[in-house]
N, C-alpha and C. Protein backbone atom coordinates (compact mmCIF):
# COMPACT_ATOMS: atom_id res chain seq x y z
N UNK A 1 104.03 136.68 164.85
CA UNK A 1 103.83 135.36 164.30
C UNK A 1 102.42 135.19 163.75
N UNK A 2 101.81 135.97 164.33
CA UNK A 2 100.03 136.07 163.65
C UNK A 2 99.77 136.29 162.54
N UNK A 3 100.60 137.28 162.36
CA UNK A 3 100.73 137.52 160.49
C UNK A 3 100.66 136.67 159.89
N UNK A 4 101.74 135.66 159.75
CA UNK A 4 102.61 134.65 159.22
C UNK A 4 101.05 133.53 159.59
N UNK A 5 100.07 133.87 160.48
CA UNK A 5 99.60 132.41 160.68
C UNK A 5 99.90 131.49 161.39
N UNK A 6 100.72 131.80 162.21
CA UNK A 6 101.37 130.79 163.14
C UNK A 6 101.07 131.00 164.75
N UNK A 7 101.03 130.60 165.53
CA UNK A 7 100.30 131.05 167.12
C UNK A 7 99.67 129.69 167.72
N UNK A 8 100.92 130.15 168.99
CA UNK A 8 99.92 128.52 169.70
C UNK A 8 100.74 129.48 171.01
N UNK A 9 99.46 129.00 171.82
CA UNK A 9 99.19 129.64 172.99
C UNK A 9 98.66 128.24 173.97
N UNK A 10 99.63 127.85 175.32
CA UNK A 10 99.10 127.03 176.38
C UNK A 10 99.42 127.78 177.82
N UNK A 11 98.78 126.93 178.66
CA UNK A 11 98.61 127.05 179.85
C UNK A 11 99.03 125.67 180.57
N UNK A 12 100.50 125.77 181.34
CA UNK A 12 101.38 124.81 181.55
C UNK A 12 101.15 124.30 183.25
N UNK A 13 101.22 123.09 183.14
CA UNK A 13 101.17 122.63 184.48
C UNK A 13 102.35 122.79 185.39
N UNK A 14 102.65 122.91 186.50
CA UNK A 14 103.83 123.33 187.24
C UNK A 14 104.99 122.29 187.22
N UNK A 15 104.42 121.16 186.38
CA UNK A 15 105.49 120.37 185.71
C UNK A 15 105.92 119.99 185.04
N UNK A 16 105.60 120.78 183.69
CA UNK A 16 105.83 120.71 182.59
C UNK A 16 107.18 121.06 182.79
N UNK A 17 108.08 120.62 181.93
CA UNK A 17 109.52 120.50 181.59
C UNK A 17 109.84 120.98 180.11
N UNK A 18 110.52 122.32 180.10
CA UNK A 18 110.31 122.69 178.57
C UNK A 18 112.00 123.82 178.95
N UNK A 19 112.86 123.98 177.55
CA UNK A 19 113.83 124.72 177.21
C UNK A 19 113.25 126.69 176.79
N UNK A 20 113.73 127.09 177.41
CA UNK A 20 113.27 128.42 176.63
C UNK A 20 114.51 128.49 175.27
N UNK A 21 114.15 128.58 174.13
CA UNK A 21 114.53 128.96 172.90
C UNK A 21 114.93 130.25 172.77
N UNK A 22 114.13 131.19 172.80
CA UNK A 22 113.71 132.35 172.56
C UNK A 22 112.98 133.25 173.22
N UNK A 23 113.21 134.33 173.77
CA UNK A 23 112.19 135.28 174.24
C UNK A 23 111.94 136.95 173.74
N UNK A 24 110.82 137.29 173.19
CA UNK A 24 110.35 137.83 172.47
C UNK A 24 109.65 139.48 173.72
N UNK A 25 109.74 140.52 172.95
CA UNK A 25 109.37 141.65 173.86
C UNK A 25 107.85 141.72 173.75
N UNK A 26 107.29 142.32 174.75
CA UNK A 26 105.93 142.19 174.97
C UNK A 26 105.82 143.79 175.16
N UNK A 27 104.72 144.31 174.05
CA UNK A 27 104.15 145.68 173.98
C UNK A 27 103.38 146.13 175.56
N UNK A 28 103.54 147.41 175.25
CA UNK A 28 102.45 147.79 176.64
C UNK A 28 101.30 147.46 176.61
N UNK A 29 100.83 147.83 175.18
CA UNK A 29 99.74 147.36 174.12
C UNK A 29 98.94 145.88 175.13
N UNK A 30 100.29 145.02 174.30
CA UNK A 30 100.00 143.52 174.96
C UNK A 30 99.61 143.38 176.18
N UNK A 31 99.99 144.02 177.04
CA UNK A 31 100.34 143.62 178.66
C UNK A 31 99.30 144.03 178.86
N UNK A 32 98.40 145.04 178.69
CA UNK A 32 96.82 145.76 178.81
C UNK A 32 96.17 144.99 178.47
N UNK A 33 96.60 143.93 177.92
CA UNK A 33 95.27 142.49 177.15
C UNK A 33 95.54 141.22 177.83
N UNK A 34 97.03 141.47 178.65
CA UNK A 34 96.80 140.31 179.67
C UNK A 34 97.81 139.42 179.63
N UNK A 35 98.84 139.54 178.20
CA UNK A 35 99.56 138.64 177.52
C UNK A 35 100.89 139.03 178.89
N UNK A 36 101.35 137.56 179.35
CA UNK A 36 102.54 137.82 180.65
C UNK A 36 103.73 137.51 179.84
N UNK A 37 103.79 136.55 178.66
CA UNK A 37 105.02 136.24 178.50
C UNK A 37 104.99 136.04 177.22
N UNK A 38 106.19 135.79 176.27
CA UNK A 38 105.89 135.83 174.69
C UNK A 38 107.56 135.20 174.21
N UNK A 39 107.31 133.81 174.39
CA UNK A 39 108.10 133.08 174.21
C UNK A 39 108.43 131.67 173.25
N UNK A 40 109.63 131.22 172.79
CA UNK A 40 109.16 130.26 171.56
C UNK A 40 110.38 129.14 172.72
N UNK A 41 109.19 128.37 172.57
CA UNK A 41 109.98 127.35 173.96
C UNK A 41 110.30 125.83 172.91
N UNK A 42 111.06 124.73 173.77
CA UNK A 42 110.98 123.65 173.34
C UNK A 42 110.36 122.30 174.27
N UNK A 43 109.79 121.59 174.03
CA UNK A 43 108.38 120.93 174.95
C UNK A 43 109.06 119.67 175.31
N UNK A 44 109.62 119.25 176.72
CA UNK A 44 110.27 117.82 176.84
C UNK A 44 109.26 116.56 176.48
N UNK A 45 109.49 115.80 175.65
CA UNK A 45 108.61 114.87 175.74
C UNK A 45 109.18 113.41 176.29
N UNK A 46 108.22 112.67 176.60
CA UNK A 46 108.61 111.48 177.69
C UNK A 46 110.28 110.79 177.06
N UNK A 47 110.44 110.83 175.69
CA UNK A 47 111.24 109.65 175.12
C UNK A 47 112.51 111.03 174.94
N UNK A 48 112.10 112.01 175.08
CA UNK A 48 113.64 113.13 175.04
C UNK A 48 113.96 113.70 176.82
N UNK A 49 114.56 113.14 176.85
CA UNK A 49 115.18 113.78 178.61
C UNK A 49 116.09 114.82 178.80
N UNK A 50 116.12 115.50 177.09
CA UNK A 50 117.65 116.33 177.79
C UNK A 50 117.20 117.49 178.34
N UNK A 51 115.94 118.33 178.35
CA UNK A 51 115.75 119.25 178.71
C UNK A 51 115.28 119.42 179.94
């Protein structure tokens, strides 16, 4: 997605409420730099409850 310009990276509180979409493979490469997970999620927000 870096290519493309696109990349957003957080650090979630243990109550955040979110759908996994998508999950994406993570290089060995990656995992040597620290990266645990590589995922395109969907983010509950207060006024959407379904997730």
């Amino acid at each position: 997605m870096t290519d493309e310009g696109k990349y957003f990276v957080t650090r979630s509180k243990d109550n955040m409420k979110y759908e996994v979409l998508e999950v994406y493979t993570i290089s060995e490469d990656e995992k040597h730099k620290g990266i645990i997970k590589d995922q395109r999620i969907k983010v509950q927000y207060k006024e959407d409850k379904k997730c």
